[in-house]
Protein backbone atom coordinates (compact mmCIF):
# COMPACT_ATOMS: atom_id res chain seq x y z
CA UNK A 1 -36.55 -1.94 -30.19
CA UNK A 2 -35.99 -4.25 -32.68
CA UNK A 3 -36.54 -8.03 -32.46
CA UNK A 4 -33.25 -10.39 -31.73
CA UNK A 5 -32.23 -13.02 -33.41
CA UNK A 6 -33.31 -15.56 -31.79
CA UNK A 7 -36.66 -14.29 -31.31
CA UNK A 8 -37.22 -15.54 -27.56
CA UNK A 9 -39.24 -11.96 -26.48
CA UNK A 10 -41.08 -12.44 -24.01
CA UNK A 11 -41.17 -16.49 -24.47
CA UNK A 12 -41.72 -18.27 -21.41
CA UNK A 13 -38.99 -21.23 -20.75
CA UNK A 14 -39.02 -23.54 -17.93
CA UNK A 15 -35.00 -24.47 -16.95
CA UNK A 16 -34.69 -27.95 -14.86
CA UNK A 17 -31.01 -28.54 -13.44
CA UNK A 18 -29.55 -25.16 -12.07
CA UNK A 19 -27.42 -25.31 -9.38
CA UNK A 20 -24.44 -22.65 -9.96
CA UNK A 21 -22.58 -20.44 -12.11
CA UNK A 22 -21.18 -23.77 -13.01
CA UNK A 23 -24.01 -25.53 -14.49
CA UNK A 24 -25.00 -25.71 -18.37
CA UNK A 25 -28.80 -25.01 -17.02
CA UNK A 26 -27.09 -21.39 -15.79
CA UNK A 27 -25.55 -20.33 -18.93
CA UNK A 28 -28.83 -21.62 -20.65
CA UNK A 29 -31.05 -19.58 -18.61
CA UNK A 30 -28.49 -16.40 -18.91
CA UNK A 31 -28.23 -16.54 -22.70
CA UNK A 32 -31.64 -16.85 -22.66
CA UNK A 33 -32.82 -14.14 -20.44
CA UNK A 34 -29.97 -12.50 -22.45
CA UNK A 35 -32.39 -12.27 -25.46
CA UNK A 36 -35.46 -11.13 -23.82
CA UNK A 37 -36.57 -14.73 -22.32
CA UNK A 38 -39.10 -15.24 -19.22
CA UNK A 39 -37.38 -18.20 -17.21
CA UNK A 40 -38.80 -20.31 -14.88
CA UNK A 41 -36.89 -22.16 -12.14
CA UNK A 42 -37.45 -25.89 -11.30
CA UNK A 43 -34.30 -27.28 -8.43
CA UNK A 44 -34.26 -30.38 -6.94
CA UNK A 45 -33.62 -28.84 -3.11
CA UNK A 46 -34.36 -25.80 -1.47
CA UNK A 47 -30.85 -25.38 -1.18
CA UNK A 48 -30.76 -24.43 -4.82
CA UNK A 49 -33.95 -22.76 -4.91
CA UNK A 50 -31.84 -20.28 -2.58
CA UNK A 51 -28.41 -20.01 -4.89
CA UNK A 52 -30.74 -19.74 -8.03
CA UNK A 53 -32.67 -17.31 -6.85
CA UNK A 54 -29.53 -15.21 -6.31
CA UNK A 55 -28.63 -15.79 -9.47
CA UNK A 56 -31.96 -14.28 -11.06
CA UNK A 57 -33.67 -12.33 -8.64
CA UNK A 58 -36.50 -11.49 -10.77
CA UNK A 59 -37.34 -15.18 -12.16
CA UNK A 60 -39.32 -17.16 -10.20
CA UNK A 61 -38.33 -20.79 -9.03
CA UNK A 62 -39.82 -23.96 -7.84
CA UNK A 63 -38.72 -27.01 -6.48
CA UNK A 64 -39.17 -30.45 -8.20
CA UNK A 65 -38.07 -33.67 -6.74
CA UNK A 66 -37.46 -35.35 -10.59
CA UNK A 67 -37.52 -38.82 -8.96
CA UNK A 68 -40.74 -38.27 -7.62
CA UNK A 69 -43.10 -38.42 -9.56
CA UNK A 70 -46.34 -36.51 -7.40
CA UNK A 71 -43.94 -34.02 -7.15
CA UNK A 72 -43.14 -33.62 -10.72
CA UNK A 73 -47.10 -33.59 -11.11
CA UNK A 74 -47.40 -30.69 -8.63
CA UNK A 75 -45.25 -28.79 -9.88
CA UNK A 76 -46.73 -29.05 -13.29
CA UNK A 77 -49.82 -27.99 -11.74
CA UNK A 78 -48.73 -25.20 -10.13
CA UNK A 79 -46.80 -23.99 -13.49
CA UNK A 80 -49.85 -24.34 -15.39
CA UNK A 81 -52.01 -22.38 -12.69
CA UNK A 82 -49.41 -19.54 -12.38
CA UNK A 83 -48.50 -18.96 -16.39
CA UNK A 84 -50.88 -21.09 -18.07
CA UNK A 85 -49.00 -21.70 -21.32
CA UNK A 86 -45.18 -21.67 -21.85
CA UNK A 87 -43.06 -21.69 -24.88
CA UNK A 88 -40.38 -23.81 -23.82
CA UNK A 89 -38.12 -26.22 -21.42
CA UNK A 90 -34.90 -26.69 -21.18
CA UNK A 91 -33.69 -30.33 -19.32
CA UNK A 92 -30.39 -30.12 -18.18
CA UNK A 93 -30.34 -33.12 -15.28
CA UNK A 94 -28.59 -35.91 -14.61
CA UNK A 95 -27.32 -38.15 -11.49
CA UNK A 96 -24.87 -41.25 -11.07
CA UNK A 97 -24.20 -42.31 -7.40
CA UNK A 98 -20.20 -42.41 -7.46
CA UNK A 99 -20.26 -42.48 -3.65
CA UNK A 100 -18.02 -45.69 -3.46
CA UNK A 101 -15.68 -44.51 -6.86
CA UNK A 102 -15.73 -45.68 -10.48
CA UNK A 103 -16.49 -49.25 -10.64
CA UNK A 104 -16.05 -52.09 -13.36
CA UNK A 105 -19.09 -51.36 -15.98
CA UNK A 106 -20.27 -55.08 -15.47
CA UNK A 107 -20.24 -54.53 -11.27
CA UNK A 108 -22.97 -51.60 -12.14
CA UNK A 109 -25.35 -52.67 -9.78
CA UNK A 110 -29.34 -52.16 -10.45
CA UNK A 111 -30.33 -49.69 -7.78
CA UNK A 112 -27.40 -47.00 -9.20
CA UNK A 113 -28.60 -47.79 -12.37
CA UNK A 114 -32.40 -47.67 -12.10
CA UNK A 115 -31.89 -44.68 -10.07
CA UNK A 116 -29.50 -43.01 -12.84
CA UNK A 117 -31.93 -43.68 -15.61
CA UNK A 118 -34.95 -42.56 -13.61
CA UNK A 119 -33.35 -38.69 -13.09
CA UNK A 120 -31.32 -38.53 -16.24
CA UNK A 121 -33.64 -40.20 -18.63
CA UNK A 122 -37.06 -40.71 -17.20
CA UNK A 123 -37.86 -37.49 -15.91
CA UNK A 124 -37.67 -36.09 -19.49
CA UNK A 125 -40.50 -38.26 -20.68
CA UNK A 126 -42.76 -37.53 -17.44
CA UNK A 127 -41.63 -33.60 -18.35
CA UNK A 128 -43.15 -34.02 -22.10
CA UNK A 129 -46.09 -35.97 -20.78
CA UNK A 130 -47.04 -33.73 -17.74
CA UNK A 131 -46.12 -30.05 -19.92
CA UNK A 132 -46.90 -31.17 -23.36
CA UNK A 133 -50.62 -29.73 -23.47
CA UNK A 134 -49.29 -26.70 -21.75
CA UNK A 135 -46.17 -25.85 -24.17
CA UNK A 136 -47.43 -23.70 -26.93
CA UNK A 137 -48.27 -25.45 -29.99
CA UNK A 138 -44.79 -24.40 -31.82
CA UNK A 139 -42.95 -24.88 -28.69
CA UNK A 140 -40.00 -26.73 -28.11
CA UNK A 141 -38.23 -29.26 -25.74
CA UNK A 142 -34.25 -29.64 -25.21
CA UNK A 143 -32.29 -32.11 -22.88
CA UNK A 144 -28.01 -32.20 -22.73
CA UNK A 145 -26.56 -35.23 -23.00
CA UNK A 146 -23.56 -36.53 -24.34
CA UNK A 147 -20.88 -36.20 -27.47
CA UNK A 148 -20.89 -40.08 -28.13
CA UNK A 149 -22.46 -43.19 -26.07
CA UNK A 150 -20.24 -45.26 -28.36
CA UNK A 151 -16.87 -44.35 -26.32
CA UNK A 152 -16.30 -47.07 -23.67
CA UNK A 153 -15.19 -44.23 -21.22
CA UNK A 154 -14.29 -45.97 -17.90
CA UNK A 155 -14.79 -43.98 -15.37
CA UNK A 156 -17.87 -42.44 -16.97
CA UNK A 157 -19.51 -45.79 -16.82
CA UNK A 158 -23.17 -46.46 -16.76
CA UNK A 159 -24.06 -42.89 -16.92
CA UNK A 160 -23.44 -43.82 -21.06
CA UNK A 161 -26.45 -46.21 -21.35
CA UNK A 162 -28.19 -44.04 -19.60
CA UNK A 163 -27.81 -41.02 -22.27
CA UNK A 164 -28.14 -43.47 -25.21
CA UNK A 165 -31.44 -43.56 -23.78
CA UNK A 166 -32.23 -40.30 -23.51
CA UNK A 167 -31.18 -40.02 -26.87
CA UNK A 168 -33.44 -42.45 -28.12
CA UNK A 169 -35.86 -41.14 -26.24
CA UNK A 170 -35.33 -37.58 -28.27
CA UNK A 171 -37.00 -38.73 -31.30
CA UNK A 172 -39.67 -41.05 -29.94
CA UNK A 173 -40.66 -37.94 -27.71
CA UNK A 174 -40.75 -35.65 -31.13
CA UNK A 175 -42.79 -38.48 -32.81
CA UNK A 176 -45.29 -39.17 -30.01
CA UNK A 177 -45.55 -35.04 -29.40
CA UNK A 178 -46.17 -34.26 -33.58
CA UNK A 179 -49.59 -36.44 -33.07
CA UNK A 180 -51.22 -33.10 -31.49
CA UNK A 181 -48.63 -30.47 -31.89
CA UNK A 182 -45.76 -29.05 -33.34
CA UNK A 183 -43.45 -29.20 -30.35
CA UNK A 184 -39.72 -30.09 -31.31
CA UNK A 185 -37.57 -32.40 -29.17
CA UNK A 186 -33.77 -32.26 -29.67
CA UNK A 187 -30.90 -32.13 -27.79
CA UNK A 188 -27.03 -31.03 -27.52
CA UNK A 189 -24.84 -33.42 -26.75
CA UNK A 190 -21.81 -31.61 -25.54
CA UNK A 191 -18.11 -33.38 -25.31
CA UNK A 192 -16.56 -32.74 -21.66
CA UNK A 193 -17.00 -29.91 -19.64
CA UNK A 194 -16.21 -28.30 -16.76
CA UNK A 195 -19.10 -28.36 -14.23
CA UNK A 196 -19.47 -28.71 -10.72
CA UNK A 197 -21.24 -32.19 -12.02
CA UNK A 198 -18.50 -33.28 -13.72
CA UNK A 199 -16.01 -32.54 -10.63
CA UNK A 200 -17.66 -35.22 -9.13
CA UNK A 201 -17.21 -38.07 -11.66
CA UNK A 202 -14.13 -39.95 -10.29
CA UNK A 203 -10.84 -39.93 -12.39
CA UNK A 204 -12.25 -37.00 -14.60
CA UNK A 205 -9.92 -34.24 -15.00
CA UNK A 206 -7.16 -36.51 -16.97
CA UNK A 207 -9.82 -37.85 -20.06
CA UNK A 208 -11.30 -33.92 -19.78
CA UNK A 209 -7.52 -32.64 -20.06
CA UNK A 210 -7.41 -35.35 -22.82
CA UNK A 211 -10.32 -33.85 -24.75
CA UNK A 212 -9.00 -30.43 -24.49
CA UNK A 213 -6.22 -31.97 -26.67
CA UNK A 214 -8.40 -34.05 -28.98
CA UNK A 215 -10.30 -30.68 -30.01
CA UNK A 216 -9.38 -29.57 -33.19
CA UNK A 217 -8.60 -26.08 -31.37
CA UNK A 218 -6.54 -27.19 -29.04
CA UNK A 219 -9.16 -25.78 -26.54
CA UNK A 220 -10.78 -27.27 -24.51
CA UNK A 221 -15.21 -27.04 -24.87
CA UNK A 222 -16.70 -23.96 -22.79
CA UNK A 223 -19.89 -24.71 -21.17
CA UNK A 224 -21.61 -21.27 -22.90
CA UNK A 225 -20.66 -22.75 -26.33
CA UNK A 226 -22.87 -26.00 -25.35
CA UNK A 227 -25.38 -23.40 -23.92
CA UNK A 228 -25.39 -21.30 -26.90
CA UNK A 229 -26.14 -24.53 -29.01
CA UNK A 230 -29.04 -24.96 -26.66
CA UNK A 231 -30.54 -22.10 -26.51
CA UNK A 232 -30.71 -22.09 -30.45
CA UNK A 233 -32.43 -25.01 -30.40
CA UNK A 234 -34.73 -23.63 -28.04
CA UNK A 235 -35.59 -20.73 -30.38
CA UNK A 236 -38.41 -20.14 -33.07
CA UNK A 237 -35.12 -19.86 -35.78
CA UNK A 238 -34.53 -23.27 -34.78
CA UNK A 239 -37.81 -24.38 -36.13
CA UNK A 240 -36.59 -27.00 -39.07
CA UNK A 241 -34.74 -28.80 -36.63
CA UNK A 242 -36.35 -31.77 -34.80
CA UNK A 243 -35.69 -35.12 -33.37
CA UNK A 244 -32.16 -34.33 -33.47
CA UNK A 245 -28.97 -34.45 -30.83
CA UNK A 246 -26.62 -32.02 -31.86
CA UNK A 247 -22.69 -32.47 -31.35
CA UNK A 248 -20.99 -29.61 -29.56
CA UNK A 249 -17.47 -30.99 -29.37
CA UNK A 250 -15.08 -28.47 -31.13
CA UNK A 251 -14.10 -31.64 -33.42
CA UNK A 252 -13.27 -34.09 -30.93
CA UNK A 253 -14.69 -36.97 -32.73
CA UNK A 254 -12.87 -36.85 -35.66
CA UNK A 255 -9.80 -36.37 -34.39
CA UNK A 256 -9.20 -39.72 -33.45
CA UNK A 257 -5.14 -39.54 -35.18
CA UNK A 258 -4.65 -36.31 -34.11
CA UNK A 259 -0.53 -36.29 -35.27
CA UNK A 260 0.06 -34.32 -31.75
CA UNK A 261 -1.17 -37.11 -29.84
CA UNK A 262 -0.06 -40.03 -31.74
CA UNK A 263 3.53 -38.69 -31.32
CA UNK A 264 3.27 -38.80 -28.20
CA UNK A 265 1.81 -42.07 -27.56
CA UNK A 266 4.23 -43.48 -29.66
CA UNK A 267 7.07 -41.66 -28.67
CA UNK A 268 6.16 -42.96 -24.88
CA UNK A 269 6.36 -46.59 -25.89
């Protein structure tokens, strides 16, 4: 049988953030196993260990509280003990407490925020600390985060710093990994989708319906096509890109005077 595309036989790939059919970690751990990929599990609860493990019956999942950080360094034990090396790992987490609603971006208070960071952002660098002597030297790393951290988005709030982090932390990760390997780091950072994760950001489905009209398309993003830039990434074919954060937004960001939209605004006034 000849070799795919992508080249992922048989390649190991440990997938943080699953949780449904829903999630960008599902259709990132489909496409892969799609192309001949091993995938490893890591959920937050058991809860998910359960749903995932309906989802791929024959992959094998563990259960990782990311804000913890002696059970991030169990897990990595028990990863190491039960494959010894892997090829790759794919970071699709993040968390915002919108419990009470959106608030003003200045009312952000420190514990949401700490806490935000600590999941989203944090965990990432622990991940590339605790797994980067077990990747395989040509391995790779990829996180999701977000189209732009420039847009003053209301009701997506602090969650915005937070990914400008993560972005940062994309290249300093590839930089600090290249001093003993040659692991890549990038990530996608997808426009608005529609996740289960997303559902729960207050105020979300009029700036996603929004988007969906900003597109060049007309149509709105599809959470495979962010998956699909992902799993790329992920991939040997991928190798001469590093350090980077890849838009996935259909156009989006260009079409700031989109004629369509303009009209209308105007018209409305």
């Amino acid at each position: 049988m000849p070799e795919s595309f992508l080249q992922l036989e048989k390649k190991k790939i440990l997938v943080f953030g699953i949780s449904n059919r829903k999630s960008v970690a599902y259709h990132i751990a489909k496409i892969l196993l799609d192309n001949g990929a091993e995938i490893i599990a890591s959920v937050q609860f058991q809860e998910q260990a359960d749903t995932v493990r309906k989802l791929f019956p024959d992959s094998p999942v563990y259960v990782c509280d990311l804000s913890d950080e002696k059970s991030m360094e169990e897990e990595s034990r028990k990863i190491k003990s039960d494959f010894g090396r892997i090829y790759g790992i794919a970071h699709s987490v993040a968390f915002a407490n919108f419990a009470d609603g959106a608030k003003p971006f200045h009312k952000t208070t420190k514990k949401d925020f700490l806490q935000s960071i600590d999941v989203s952002c944090w965990s990432f660098i622990k991940i590339a600390d605790l797994y980067g002597h077990i990747l395989e030297r040509d391995g790779a790393m990829l996180t999701i985060s977000i189209s732009t951290t420039r847009m003053a988005a209301e009701n997506y709030g602090y969650m915005a710093p937070v990914k400008a982090a993560l972005d940062s932390s994309i290249c300093f990760l590839a930089k600090s990994l290249s001093d003993f390997s040659r692991i890549r780091v990038n990530g996608v950072g997808a426009s608005l989708l529609k996740t289960s994760a997303s559902a729960g950001i207050p105020g979300y489905v009029e700036p996603y319906l929004f988007a969906e009209k900003a597109t060049l398309r007309k149509e709105a993003l599809k959470t495979e096509e962010a998956a699909n830039v992902a799993a790329f990434l992920l991939s040997p074919r991928a190798s001469g890109i590093n350090a980077q954060t890849v838009i996935v937004d259909a156009g989006m960001s260009i079409n700031f005077f989109d004629k369509d939209i303009v009209g209308k605004v105007v018209s409305a006034q």
